[in-house]
PDB file of N, CA and C in Angstrom:
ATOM      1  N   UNK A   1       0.816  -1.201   0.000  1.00  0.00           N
ATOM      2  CA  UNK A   1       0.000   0.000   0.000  1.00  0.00           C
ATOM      3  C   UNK A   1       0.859   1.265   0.000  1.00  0.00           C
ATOM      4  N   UNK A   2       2.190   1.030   0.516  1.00  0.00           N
ATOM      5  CA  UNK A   2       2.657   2.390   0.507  1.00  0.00           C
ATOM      6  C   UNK A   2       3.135   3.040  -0.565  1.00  0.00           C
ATOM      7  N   UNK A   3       3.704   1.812  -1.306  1.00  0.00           N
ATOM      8  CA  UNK A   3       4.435   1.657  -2.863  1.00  0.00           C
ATOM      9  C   UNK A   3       3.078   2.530  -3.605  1.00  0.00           C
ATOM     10  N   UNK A   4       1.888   2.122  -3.503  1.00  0.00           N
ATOM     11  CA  UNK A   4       1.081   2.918  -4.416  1.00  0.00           C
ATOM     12  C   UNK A   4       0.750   4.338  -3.731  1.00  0.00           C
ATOM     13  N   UNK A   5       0.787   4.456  -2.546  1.00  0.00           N
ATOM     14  CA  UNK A   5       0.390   5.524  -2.312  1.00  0.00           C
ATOM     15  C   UNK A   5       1.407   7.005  -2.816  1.00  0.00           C
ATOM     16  N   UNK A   6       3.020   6.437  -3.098  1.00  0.00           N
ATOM     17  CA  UNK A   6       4.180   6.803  -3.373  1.00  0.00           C
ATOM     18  C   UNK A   6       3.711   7.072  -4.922  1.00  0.00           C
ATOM     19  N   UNK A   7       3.489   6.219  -5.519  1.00  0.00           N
ATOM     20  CA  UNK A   7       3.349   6.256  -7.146  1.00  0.00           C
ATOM     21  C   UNK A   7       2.111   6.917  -7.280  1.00  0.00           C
ATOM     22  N   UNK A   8       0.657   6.455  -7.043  1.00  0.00           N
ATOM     23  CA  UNK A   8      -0.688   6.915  -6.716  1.00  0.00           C
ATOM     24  C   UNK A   8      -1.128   8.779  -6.305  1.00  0.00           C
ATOM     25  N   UNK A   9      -0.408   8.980  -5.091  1.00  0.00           N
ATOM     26  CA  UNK A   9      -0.578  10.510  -4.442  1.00  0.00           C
ATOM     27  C   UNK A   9       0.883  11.172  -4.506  1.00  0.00           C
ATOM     28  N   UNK A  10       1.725  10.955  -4.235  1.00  0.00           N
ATOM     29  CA  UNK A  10       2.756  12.000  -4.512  1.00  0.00           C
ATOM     30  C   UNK A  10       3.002  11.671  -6.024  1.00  0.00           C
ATOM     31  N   UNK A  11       2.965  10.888  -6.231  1.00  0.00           N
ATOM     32  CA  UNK A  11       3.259  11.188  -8.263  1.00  0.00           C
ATOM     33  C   UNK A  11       2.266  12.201  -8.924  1.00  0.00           C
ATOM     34  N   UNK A  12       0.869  12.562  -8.181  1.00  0.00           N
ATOM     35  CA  UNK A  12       0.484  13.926  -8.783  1.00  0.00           C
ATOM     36  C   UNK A  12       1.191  14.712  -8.557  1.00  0.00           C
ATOM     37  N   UNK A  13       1.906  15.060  -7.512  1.00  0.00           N
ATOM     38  CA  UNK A  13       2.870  16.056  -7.384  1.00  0.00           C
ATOM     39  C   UNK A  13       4.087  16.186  -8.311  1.00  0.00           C
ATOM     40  N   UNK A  14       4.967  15.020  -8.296  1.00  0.00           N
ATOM     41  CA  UNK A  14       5.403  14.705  -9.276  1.00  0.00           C
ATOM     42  C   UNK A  14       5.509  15.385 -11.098  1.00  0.00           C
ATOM     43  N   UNK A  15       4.296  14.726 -11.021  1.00  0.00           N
ATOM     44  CA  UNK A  15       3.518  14.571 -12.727  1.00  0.00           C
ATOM     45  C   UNK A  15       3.068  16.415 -12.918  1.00  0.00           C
ATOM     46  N   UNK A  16       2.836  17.034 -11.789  1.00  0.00           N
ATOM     47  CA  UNK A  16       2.802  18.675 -12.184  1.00  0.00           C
ATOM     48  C   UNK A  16       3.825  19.202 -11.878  1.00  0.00           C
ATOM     49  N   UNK A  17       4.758  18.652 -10.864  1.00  0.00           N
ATOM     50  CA  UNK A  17       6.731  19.285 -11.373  1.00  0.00           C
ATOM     51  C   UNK A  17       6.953  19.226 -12.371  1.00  0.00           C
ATOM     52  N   UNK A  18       6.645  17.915 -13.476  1.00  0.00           N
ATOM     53  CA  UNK A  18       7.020  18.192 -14.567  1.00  0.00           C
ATOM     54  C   UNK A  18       6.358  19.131 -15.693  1.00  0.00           C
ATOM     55  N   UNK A  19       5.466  19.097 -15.594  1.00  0.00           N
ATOM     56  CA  UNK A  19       4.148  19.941 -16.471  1.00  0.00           C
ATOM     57  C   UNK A  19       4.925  21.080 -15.855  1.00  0.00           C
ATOM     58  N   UNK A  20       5.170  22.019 -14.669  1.00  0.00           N
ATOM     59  CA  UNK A  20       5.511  23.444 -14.221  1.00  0.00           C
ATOM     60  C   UNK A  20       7.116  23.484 -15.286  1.00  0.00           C
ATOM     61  N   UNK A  21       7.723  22.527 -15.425  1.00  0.00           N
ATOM     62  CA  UNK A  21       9.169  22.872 -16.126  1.00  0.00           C
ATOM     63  C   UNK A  21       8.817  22.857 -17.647  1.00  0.00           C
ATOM     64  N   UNK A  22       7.814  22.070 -17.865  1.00  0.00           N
ATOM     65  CA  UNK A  22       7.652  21.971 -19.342  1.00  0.00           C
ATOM     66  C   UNK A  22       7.010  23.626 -19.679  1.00  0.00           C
ATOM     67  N   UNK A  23       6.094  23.986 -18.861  1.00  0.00           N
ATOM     68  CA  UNK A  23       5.467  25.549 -19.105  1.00  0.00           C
ATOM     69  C   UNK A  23       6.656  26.454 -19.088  1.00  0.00           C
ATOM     70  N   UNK A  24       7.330  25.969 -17.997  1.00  0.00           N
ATOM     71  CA  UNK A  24       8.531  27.405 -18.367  1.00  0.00           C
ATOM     72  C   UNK A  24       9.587  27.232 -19.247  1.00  0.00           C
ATOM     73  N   UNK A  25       9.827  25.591 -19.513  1.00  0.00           N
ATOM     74  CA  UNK A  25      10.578  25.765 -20.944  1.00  0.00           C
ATOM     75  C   UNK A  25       9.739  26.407 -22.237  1.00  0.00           C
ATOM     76  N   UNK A  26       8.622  25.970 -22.162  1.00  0.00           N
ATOM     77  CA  UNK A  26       7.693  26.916 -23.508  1.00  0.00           C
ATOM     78  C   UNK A  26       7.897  28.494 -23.503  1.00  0.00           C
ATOM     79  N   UNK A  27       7.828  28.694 -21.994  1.00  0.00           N
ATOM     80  CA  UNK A  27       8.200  30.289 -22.104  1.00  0.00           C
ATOM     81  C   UNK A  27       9.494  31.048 -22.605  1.00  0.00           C
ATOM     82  N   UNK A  28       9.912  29.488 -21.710  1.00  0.00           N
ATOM     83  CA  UNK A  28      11.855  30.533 -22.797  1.00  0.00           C
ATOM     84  C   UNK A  28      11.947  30.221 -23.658  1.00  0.00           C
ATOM     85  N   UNK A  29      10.711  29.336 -24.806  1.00  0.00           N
ATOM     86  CA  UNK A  29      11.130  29.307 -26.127  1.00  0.00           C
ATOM     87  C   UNK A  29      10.571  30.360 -26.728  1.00  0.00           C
ATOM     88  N   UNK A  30       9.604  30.601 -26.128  1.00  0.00           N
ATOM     89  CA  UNK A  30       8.899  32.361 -26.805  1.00  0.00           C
ATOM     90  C   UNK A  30       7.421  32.087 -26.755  1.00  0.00           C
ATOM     91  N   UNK A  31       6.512  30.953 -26.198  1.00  0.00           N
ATOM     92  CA  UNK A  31       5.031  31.573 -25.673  1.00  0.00           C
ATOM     93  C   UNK A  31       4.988  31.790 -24.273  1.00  0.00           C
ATOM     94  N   UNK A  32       3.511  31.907 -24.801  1.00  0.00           N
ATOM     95  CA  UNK A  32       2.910  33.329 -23.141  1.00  0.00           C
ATOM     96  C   UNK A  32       2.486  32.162 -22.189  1.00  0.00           C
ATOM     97  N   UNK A  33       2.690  32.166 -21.211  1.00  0.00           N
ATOM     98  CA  UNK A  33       2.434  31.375 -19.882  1.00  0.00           C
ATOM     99  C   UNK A  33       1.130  30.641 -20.195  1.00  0.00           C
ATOM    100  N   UNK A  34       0.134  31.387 -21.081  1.00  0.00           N
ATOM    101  CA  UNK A  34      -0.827  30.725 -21.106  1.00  0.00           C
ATOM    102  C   UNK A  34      -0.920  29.616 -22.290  1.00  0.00           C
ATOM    103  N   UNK A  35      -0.699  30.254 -23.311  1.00  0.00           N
ATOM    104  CA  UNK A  35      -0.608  29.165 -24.745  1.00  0.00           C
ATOM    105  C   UNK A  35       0.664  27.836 -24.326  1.00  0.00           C
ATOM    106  N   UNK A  36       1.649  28.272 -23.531  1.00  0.00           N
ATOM    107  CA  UNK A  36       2.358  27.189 -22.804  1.00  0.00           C
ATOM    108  C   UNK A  36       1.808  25.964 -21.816  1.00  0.00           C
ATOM    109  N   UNK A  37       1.225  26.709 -21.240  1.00  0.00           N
ATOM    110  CA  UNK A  37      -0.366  25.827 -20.162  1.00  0.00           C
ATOM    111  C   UNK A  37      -0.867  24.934 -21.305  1.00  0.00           C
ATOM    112  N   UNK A  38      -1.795  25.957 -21.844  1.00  0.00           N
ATOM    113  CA  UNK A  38      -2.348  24.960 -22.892  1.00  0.00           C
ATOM    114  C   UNK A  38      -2.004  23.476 -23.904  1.00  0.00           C
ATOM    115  N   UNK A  39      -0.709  23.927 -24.463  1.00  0.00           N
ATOM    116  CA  UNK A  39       0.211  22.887 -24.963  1.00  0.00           C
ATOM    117  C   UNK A  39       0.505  22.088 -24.617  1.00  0.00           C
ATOM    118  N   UNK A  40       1.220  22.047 -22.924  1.00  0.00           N
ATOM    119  CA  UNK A  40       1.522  21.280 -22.079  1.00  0.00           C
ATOM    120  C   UNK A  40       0.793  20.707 -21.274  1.00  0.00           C
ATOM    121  N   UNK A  41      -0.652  20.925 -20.764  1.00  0.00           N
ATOM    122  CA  UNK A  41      -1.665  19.739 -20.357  1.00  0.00           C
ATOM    123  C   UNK A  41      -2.422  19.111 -21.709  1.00  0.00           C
ATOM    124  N   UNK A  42      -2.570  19.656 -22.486  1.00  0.00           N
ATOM    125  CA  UNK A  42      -3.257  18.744 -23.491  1.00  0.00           C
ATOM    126  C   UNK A  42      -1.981  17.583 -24.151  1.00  0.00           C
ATOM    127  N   UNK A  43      -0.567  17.808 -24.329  1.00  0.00           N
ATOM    128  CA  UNK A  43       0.046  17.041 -24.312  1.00  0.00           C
ATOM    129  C   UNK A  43       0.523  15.992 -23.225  1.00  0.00           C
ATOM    130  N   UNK A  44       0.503  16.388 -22.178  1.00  0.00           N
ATOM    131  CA  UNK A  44       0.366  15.327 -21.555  1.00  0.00           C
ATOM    132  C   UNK A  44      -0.771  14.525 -21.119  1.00  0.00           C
ATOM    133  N   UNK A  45      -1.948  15.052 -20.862  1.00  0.00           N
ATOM    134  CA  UNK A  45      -2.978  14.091 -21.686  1.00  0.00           C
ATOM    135  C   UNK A  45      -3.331  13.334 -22.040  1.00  0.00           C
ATOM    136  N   UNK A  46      -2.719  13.773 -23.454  1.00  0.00           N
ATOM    137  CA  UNK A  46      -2.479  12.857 -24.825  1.00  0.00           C
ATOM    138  C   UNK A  46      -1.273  11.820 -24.642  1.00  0.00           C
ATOM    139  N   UNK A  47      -0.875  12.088 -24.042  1.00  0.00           N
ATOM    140  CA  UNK A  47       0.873  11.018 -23.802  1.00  0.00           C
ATOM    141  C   UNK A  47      -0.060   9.880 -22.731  1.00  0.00           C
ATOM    142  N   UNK A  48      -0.415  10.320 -22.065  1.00  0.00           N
ATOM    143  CA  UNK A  48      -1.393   9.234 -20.511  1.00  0.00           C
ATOM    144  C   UNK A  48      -2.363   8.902 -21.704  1.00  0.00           C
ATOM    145  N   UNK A  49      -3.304   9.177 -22.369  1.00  0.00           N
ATOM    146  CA  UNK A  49      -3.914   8.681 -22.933  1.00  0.00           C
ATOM    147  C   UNK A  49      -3.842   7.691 -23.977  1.00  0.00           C
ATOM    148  N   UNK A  50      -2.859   7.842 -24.756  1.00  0.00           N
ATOM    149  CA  UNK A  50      -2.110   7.079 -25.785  1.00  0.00           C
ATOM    150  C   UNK A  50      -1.550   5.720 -24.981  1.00  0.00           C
ATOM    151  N   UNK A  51      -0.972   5.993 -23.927  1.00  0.00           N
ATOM    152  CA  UNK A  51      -0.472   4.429 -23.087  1.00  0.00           C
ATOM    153  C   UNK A  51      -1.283   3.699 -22.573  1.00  0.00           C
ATOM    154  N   UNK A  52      -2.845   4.629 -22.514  1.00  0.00           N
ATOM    155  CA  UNK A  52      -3.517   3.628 -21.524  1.00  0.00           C
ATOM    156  C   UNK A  52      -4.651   2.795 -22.734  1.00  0.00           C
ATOM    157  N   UNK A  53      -4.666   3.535 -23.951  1.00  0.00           N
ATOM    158  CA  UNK A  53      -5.407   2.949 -24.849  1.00  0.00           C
ATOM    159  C   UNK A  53      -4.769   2.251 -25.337  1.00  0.00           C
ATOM    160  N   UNK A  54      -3.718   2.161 -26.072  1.00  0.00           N
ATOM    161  CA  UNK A  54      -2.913   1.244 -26.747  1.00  0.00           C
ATOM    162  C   UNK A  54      -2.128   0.050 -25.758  1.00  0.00           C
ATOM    163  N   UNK A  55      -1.925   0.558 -24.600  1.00  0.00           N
ATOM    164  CA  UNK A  55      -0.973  -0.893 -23.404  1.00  0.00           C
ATOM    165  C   UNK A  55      -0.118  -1.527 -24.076  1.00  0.00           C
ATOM    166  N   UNK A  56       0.882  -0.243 -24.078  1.00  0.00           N
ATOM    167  CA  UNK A  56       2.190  -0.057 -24.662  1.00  0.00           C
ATOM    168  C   UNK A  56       3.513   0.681 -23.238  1.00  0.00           C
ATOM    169  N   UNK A  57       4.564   0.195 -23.817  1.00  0.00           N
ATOM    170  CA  UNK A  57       5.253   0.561 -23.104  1.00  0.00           C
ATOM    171  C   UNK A  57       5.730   2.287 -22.858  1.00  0.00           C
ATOM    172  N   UNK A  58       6.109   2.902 -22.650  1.00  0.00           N
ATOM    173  CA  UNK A  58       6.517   4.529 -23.079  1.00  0.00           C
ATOM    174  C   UNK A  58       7.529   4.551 -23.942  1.00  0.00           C
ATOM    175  N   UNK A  59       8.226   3.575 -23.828  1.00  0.00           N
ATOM    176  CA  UNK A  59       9.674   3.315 -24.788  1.00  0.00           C
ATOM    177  C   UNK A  59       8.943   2.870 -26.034  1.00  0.00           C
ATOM    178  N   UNK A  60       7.667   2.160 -26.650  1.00  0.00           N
ATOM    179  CA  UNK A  60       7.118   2.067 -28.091  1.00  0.00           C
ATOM    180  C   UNK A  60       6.761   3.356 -28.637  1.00  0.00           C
ATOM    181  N   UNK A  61       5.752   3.972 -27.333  1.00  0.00           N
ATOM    182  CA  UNK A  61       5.533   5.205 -28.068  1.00  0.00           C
ATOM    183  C   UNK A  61       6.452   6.400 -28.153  1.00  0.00           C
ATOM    184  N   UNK A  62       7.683   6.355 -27.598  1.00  0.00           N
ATOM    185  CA  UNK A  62       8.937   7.441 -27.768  1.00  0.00           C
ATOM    186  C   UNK A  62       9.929   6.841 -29.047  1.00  0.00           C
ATOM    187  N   UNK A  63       9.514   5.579 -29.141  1.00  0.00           N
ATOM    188  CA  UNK A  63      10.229   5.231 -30.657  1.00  0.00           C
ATOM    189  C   UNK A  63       9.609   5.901 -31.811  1.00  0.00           C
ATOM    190  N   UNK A  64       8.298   5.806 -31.853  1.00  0.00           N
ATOM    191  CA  UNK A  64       7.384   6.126 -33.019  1.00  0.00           C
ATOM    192  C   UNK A  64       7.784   7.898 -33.084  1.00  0.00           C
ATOM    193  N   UNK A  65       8.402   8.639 -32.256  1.00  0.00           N
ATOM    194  CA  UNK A  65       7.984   9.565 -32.526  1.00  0.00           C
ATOM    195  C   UNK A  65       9.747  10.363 -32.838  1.00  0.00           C
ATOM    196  N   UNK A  66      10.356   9.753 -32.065  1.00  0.00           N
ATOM    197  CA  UNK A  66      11.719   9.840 -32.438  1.00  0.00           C
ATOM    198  C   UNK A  66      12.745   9.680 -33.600  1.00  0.00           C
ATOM    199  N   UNK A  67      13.387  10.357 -34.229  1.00  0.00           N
ATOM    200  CA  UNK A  67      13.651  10.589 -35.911  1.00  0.00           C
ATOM    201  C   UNK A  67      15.082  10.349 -35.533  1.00  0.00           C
ATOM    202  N   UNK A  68      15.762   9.633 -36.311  1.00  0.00           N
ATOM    203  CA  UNK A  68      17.339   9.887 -36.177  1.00  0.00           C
ATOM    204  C   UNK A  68      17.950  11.144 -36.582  1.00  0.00           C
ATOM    205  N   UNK A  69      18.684  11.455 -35.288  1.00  0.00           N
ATOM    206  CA  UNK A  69      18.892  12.904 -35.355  1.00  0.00           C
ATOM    207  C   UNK A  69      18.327  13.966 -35.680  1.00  0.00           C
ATOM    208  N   UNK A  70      17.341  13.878 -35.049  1.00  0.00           N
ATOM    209  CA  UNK A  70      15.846  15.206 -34.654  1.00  0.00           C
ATOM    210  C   UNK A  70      15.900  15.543 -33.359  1.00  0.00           C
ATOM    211  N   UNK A  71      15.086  15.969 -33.188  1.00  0.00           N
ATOM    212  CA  UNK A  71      15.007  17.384 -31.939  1.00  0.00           C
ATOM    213  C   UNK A  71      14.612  16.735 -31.028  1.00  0.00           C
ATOM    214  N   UNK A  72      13.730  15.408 -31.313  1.00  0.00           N
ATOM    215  CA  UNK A  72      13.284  14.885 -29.749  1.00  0.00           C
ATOM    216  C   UNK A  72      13.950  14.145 -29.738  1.00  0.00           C
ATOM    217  N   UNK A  73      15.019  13.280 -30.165  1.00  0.00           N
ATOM    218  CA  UNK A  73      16.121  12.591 -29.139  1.00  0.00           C
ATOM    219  C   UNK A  73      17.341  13.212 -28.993  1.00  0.00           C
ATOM    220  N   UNK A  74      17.475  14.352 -29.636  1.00  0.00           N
ATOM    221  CA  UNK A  74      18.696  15.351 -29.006  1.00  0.00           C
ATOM    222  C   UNK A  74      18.178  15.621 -27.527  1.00  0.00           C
ATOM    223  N   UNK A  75      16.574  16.543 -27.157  1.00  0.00           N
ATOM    224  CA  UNK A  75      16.165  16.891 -26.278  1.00  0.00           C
ATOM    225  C   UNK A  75      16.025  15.689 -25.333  1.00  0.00           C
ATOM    226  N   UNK A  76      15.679  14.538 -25.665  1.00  0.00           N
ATOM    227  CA  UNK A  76      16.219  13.044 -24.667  1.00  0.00           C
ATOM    228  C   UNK A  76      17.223  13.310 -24.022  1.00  0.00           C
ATOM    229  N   UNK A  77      18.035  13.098 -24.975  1.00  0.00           N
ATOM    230  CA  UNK A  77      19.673  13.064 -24.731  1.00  0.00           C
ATOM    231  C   UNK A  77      19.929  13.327 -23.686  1.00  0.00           C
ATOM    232  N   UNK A  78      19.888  15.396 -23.957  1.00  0.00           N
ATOM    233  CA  UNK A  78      19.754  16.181 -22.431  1.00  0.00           C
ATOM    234  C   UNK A  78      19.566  16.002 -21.562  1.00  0.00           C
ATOM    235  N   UNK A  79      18.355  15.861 -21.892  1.00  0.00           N
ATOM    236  CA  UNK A  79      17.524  15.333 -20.123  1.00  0.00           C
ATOM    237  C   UNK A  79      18.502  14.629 -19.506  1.00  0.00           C
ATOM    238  N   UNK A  80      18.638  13.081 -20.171  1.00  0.00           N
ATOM    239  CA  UNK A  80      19.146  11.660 -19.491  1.00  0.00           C
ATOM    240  C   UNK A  80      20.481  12.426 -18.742  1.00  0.00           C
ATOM    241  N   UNK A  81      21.138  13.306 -19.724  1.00  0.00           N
ATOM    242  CA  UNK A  81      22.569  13.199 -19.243  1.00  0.00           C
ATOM    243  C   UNK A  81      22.748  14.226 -18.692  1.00  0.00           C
ATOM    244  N   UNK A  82      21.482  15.031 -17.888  1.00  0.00           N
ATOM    245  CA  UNK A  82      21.698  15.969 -16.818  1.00  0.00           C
ATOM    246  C   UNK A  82      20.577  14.829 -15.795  1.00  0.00           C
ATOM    247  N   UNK A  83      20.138  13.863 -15.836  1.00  0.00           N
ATOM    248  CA  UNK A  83      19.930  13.100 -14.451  1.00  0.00           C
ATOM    249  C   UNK A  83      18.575  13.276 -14.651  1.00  0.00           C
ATOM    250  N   UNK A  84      17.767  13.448 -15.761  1.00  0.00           N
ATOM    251  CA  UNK A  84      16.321  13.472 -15.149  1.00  0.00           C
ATOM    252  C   UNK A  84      15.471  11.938 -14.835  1.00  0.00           C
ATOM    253  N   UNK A  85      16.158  10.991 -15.816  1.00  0.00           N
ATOM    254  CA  UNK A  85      15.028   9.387 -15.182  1.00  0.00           C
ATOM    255  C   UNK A  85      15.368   9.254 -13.917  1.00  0.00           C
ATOM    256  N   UNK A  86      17.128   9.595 -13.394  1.00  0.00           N
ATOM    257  CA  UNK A  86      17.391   9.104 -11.796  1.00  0.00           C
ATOM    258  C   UNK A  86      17.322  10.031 -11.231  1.00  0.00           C
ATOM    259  N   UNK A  87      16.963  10.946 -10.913  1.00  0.00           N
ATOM    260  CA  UNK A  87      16.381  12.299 -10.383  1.00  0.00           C
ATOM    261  C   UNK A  87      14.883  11.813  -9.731  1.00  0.00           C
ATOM    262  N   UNK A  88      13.894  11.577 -10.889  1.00  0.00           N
ATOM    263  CA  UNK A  88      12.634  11.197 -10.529  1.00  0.00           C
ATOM    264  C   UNK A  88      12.624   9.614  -9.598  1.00  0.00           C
ATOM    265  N   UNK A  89      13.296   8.703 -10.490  1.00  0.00           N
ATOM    266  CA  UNK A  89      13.517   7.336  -9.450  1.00  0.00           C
ATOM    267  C   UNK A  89      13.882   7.627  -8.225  1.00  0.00           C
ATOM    268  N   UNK A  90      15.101   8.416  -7.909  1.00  0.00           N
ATOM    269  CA  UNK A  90      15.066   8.632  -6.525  1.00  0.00           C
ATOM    270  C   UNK A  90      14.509   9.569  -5.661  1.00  0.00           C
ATOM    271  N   UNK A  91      13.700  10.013  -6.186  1.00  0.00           N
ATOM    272  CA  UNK A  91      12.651  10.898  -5.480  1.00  0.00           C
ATOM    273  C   UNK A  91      11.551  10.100  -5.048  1.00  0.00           C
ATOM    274  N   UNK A  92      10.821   8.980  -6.166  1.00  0.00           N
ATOM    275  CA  UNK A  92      10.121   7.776  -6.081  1.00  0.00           C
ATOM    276  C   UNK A  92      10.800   7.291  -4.537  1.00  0.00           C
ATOM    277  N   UNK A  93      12.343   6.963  -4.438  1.00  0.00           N
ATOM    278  CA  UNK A  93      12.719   5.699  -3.614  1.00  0.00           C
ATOM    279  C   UNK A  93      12.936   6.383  -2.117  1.00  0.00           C
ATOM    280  N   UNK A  94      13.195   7.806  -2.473  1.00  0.00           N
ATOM    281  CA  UNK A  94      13.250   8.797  -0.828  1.00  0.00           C
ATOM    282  C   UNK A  94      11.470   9.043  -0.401  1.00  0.00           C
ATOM    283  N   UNK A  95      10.727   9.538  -1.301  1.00  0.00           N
ATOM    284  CA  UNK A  95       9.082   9.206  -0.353  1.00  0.00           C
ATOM    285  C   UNK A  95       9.047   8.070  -0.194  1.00  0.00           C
ATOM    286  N   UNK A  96       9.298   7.121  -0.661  1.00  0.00           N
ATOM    287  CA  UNK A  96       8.780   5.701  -0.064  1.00  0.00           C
ATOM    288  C   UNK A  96       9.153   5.298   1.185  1.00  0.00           C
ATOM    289  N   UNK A  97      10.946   5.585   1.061  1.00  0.00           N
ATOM    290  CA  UNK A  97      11.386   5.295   2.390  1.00  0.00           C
ATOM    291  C   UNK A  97      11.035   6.399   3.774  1.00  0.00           C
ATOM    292  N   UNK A  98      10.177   7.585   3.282  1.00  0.00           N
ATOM    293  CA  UNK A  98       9.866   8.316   4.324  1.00  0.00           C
ATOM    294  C   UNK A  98       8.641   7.994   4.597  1.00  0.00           C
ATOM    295  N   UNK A  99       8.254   6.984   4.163  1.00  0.00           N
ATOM    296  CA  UNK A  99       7.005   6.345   5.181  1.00  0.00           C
ATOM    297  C   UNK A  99       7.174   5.866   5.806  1.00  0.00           C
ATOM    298  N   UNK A 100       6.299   6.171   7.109  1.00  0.00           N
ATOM    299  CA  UNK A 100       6.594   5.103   8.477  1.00  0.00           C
ATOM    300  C   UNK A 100       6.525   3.839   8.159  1.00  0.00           C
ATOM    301  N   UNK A 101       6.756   2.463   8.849  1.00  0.00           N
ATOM    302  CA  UNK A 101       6.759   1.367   8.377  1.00  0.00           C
ATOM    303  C   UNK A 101       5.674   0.835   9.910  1.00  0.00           C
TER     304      UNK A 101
END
C-alpha cells in the first residue's frame, strides 16, 4: 500500500513538477504562460492517454515519434545526461522510504 500511495498521491505532485518545467521551458522558447499551459496539459494528456489505450510501453511510443537525429532525441539526450530518469527514481525511492513502516 505504501508503494502505491508513493506512485498513486505523490506522483500527482510529481507529474505537475514536470508539467511546471515543461510551461517554463515553452516560455523561454517564446510563448505566453498561457498558450504554454495549454500545450503542455493537453500534451500530456495525450501522452497518458495514448499508453492507456494502446498498453504499450513509453519506450514504443517514444520510438514512433523519435527521428534519427531530430530534436526529440537530441532533447532526450539532455535530459538523461543531466539526471532526469534518476532524479525522478530517486525521489520515487526517498518518499517511499519516508514512510513510516
Amino acid at each position: 500500500m505504501e508503494a502505491a500511495t508513493v506512485l498513486g498521491a505523490c506522483g500527482i505532485a510529481y507529474v505537475l513538477r514536470f508539467i511546471r518545467g515543461m510551461i517554463q521551458g515553452g516560455i523561454e522558447i517564446g510563448f505566453s504562460a498561457k498558450v504554454a499551459t495549454d500545450i503542455v496539459t493537453h500534451t500530456v494528456k495525450g501522452a497518458s492517454e495514448l499508453l492507456i489505450q494502446n498498453e504499450t510501453h513509453p519506450e514504443a511510443e517514444i520510438d514512433k515519434v523519435t527521428t534519427p537525429r531530430g530534436c526529440t532525441i537530441a532533447g532526450l539526450n539532455e535530459m538523461e545526461h543531466n539526471g532526469f530518469s534518476s532524479a525522478l527514481i530517486k525521489g520515487i525511492v526517498t518518499s517511499y522510504e519516508k514512510i513510516p513502516s
